[in-house]
Protein backbone atom coordinates (compact mmCIF):
# COMPACT_ATOMS: atom_id res chain seq x y z
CA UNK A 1 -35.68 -6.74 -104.49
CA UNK A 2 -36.61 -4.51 -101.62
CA UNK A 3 -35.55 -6.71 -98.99
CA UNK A 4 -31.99 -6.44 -101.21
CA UNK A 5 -31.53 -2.78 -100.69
CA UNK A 6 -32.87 -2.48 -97.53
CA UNK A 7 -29.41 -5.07 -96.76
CA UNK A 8 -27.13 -3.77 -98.79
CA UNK A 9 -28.41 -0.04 -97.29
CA UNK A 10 -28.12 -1.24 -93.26
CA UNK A 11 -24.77 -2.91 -94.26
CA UNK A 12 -23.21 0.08 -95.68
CA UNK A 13 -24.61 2.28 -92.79
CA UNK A 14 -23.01 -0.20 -90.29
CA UNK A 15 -19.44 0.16 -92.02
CA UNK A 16 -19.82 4.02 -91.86
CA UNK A 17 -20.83 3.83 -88.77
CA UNK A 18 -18.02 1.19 -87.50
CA UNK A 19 -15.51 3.54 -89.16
CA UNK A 20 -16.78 6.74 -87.60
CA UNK A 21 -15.93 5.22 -84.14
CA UNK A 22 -12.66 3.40 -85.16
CA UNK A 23 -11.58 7.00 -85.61
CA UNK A 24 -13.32 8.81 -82.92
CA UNK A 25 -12.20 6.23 -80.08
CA UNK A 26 -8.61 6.71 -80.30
CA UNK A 27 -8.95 10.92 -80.15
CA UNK A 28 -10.71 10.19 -76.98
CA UNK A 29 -7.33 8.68 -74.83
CA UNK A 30 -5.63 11.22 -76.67
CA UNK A 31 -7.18 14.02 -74.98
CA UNK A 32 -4.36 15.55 -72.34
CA UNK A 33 -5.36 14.26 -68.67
CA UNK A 34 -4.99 17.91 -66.77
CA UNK A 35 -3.93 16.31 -63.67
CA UNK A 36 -1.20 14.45 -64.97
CA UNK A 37 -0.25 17.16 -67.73
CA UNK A 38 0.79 19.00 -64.21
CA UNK A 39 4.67 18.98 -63.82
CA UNK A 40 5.99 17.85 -60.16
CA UNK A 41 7.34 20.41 -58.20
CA UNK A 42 10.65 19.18 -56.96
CA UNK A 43 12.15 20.15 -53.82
CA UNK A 44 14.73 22.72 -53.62
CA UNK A 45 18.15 21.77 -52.28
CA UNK A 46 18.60 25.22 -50.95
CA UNK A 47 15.62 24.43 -48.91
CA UNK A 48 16.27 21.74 -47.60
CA UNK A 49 20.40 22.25 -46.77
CA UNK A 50 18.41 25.47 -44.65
CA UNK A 51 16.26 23.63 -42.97
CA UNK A 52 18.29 20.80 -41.59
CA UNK A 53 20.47 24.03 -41.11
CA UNK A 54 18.49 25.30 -38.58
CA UNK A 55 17.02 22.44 -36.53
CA UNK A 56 20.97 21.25 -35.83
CA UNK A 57 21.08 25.18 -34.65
CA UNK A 58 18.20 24.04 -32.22
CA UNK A 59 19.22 20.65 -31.04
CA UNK A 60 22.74 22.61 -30.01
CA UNK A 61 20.64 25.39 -28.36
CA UNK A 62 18.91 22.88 -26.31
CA UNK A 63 21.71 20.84 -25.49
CA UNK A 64 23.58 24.26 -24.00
CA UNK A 65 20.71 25.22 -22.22
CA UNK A 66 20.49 21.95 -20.73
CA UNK A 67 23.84 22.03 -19.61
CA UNK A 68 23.59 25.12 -18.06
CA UNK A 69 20.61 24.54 -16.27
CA UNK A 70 21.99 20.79 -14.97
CA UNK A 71 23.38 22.22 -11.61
CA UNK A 72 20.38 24.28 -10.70
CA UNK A 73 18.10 21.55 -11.44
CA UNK A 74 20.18 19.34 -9.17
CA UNK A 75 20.78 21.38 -6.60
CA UNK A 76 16.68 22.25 -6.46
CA UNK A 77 16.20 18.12 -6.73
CA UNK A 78 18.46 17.98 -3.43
CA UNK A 79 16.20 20.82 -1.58
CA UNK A 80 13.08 19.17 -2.76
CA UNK A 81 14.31 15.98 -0.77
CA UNK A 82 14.28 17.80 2.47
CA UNK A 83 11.12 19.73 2.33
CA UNK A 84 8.85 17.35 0.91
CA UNK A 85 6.99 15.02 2.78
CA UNK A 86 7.41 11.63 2.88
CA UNK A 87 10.76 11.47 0.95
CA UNK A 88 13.95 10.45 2.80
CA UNK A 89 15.20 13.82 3.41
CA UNK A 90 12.39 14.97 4.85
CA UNK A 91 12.60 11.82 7.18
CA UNK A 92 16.53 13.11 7.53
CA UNK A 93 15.57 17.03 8.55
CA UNK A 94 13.36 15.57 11.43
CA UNK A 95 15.04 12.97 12.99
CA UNK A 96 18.57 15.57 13.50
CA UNK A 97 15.63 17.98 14.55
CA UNK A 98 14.32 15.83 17.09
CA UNK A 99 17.78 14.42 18.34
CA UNK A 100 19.36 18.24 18.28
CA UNK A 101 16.65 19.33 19.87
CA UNK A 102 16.86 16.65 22.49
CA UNK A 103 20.23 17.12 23.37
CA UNK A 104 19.28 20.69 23.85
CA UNK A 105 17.09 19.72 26.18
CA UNK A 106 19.72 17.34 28.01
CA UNK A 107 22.01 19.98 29.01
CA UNK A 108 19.16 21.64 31.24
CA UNK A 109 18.09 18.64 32.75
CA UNK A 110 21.50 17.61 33.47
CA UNK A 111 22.52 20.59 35.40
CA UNK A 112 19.60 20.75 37.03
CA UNK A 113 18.45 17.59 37.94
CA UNK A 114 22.16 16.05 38.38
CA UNK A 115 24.21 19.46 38.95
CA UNK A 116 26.28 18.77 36.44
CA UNK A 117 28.54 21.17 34.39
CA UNK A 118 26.59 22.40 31.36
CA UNK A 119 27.41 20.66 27.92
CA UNK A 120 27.63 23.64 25.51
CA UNK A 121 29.70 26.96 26.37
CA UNK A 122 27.31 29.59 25.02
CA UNK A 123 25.17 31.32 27.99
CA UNK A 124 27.78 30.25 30.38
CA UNK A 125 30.75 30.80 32.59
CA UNK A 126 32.11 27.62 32.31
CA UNK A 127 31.40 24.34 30.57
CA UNK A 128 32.81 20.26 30.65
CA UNK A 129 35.18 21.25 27.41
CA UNK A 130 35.98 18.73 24.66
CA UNK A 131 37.57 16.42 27.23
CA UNK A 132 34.78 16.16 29.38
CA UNK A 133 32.22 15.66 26.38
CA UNK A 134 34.46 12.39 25.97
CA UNK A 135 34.19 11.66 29.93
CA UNK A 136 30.05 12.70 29.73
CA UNK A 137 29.81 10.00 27.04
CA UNK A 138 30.65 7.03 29.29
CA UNK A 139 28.57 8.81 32.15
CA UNK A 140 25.62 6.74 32.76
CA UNK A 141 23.85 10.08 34.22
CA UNK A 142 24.33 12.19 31.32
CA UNK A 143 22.30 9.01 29.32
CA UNK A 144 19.67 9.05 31.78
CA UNK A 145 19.17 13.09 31.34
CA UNK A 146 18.98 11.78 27.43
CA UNK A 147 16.31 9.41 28.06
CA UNK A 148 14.32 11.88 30.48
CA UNK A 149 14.94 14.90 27.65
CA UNK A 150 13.58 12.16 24.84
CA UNK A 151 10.54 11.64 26.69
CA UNK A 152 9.58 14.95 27.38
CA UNK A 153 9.96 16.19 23.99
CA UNK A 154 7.50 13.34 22.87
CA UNK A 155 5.45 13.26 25.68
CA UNK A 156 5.46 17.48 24.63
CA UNK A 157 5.11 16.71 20.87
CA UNK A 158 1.84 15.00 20.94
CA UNK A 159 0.21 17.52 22.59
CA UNK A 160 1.50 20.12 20.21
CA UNK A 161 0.18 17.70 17.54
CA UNK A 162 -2.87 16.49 19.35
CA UNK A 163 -5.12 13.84 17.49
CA UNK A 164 -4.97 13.00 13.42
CA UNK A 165 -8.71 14.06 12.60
CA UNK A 166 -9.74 10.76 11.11
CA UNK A 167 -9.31 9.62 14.43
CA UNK A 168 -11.16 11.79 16.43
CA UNK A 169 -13.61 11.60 13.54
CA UNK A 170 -13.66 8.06 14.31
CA UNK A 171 -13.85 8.19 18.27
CA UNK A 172 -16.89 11.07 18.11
CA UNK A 173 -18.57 9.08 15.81
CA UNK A 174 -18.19 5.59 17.90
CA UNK A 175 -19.52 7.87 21.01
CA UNK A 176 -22.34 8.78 19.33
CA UNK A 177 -23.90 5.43 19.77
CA UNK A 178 -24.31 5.58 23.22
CA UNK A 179 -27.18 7.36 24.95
CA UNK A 180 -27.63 8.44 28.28
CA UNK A 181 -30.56 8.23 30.00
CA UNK A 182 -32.23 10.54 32.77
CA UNK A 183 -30.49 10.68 35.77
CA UNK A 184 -32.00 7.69 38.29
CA UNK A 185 -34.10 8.74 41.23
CA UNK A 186 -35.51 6.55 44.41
CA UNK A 187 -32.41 4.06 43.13
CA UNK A 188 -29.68 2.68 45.43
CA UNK A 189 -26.59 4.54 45.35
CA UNK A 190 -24.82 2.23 43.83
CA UNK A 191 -27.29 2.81 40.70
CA UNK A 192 -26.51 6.54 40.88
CA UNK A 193 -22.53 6.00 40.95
CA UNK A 194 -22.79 3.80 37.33
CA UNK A 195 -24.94 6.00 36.38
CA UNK A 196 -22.00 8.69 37.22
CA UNK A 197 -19.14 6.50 35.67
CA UNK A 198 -21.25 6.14 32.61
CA UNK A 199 -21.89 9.47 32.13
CA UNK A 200 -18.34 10.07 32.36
CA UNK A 201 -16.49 7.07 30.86
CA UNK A 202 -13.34 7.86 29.03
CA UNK A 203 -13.12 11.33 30.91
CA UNK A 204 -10.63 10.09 33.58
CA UNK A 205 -8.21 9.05 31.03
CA UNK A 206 -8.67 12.85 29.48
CA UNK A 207 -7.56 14.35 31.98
CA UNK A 208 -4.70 11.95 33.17
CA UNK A 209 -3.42 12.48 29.69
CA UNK A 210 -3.93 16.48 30.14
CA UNK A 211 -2.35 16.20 33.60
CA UNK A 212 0.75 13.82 32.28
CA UNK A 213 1.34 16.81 29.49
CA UNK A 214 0.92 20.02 32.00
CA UNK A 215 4.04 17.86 34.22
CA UNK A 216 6.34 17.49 31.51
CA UNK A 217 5.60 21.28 30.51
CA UNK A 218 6.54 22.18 33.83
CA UNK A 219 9.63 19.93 34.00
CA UNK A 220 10.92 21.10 30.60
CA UNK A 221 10.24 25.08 31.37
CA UNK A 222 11.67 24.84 35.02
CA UNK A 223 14.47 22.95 34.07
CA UNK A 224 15.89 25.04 31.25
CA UNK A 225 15.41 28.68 33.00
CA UNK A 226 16.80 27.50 35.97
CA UNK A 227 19.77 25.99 34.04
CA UNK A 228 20.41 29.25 32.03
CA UNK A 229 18.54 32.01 34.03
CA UNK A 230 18.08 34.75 30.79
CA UNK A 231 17.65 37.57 34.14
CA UNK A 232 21.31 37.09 35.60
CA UNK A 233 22.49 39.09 32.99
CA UNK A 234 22.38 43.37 32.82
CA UNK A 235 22.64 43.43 29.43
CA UNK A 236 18.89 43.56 27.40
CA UNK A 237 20.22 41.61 24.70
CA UNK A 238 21.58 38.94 26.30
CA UNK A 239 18.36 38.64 28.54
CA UNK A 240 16.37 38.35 25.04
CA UNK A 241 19.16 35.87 23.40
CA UNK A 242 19.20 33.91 26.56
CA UNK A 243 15.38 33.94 26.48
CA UNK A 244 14.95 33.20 22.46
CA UNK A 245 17.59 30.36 23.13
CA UNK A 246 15.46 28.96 25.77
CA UNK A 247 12.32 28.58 24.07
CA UNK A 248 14.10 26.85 20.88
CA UNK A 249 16.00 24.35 22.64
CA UNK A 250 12.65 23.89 24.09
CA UNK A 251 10.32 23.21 20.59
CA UNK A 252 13.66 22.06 18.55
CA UNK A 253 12.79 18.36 19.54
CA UNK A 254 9.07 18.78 19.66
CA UNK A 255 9.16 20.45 16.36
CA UNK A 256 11.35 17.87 14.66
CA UNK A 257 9.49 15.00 16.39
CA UNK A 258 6.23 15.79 14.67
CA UNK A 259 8.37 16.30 11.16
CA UNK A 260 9.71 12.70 11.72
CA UNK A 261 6.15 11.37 13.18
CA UNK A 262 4.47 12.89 9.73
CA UNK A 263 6.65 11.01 7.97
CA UNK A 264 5.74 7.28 9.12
């Protein structure tokens, strides 16, 4: 009898309870989820018809300024050519340096050295006129004063340039590895003269090369005062123009030489 109630009492507690949460459950997915309950904003036309408003105001601003700016950035893309190294123009600025500059130089050694009449009519009395430049062109002496000018300005150039320092880096360091002894005593002579070219190897070449350069100095200075003499004037500033023009047909080549040699 007890084991009756004690059944009939768990199976009406089971109902109560299975109806409790039949009615419980559902109130729990009804509960409002806050983050969902949250409306979307929605973008504003007005907004948006602004914005697009202003970035078309940009792209045009751009587009003007760019315009605007296109010739000065081409014209400073042109200059950069000629002044910086290793780009064609550069190459351009010191080959007509070096071939001006030569020429120059040709119309001193060709009145001097073949007593011709000077080439260009400034600093002079008289000069071959634009029918005679025609004449000097199938001159085989006028070519010969170009060849002679040519050299000297090289011959000139180098030792305005003088030795790349990886070079002489190079040569110092490769002397380095020879040492000289004392100087021989109770020896032949013979011993004492190698001992003396030894000592001195590669010095004879020096000053050839030193000697060489000091000529073609000389050449190039006697030959262009002589051909315009600044001091046959009266006048102080044609004795300084005469002078100033002297010394720059004199470095023009030399000058635009090394710009061309930097280049290779």
């Amino acid at each position: 009898m007890s084991t009756r109630r004690s059944y009939v009492a768990n199976a009406t507690l089971s109902a109560i309870y299975n109806r409790q949460s039949t009615i419980v459950r559902p109130m729990k997915y009804l509960t409002p989820n806050k983050s969902n309950s949250q409306p979307k904003p929605e973008s504003s036309p007005q907004r948006e018809s602004k914005k697009g408003g202003s970035d078309y105001l940009e792209l045009l601003a751009r587009w003007i300024v760019a315009l605007i700016s296109l010739p000065v950035i081409f014209i400073s893309h042109i200059i950069a050519q000629f002044v910086t190294p290793g780009t064609p123009g550069y190459k351009l600025v010191g080959a007509i340096g070096f071939w001006i500059g030569t020429l120059l130089s040709t119309d001193s050694i060709w009145q001097v050295l073949f007593q011709g009449k000077p080439i260009f009519p400034w600093f002079e009395t008289e000069w071959i006129g634009w029918i005679g430049w025609l004449q000097l062109l199938l001159n085989p002496l006028f070519w010969i004063s170009f060849g002679i000018s040519a050299l000297v300005q090289v011959m000139e150039a180098r030792t305005l340039r003088g030795k790349d320092p990886q070079q002489a880096k190079n040569e110092f360091e490769e002397s380095k590895q020879y040492t000289l002894g004392s100087k021989p005593n109770g020896n032949i002579d013979l011993t004492v003269a190698l001992w003396g070219d030894y000592k001195a190897a590669g010095m004879k070449e020096r000053h050839t090369g030193g000697a060489i350069a000091l000529f073609f100095w000389v050449l190039d200075i006697t030959t262009t005062f002589v051909g315009r003499n600044p001091f046959r004037y009266t006048n102080p500033g044609l004795i300084l123009a005469c002078f100033a023009y002297n010394v720059a047909s004199m470095m023009a080549g030399e000058i635009g030489y090394n710009i061309w040699k930097l280049t290779k």
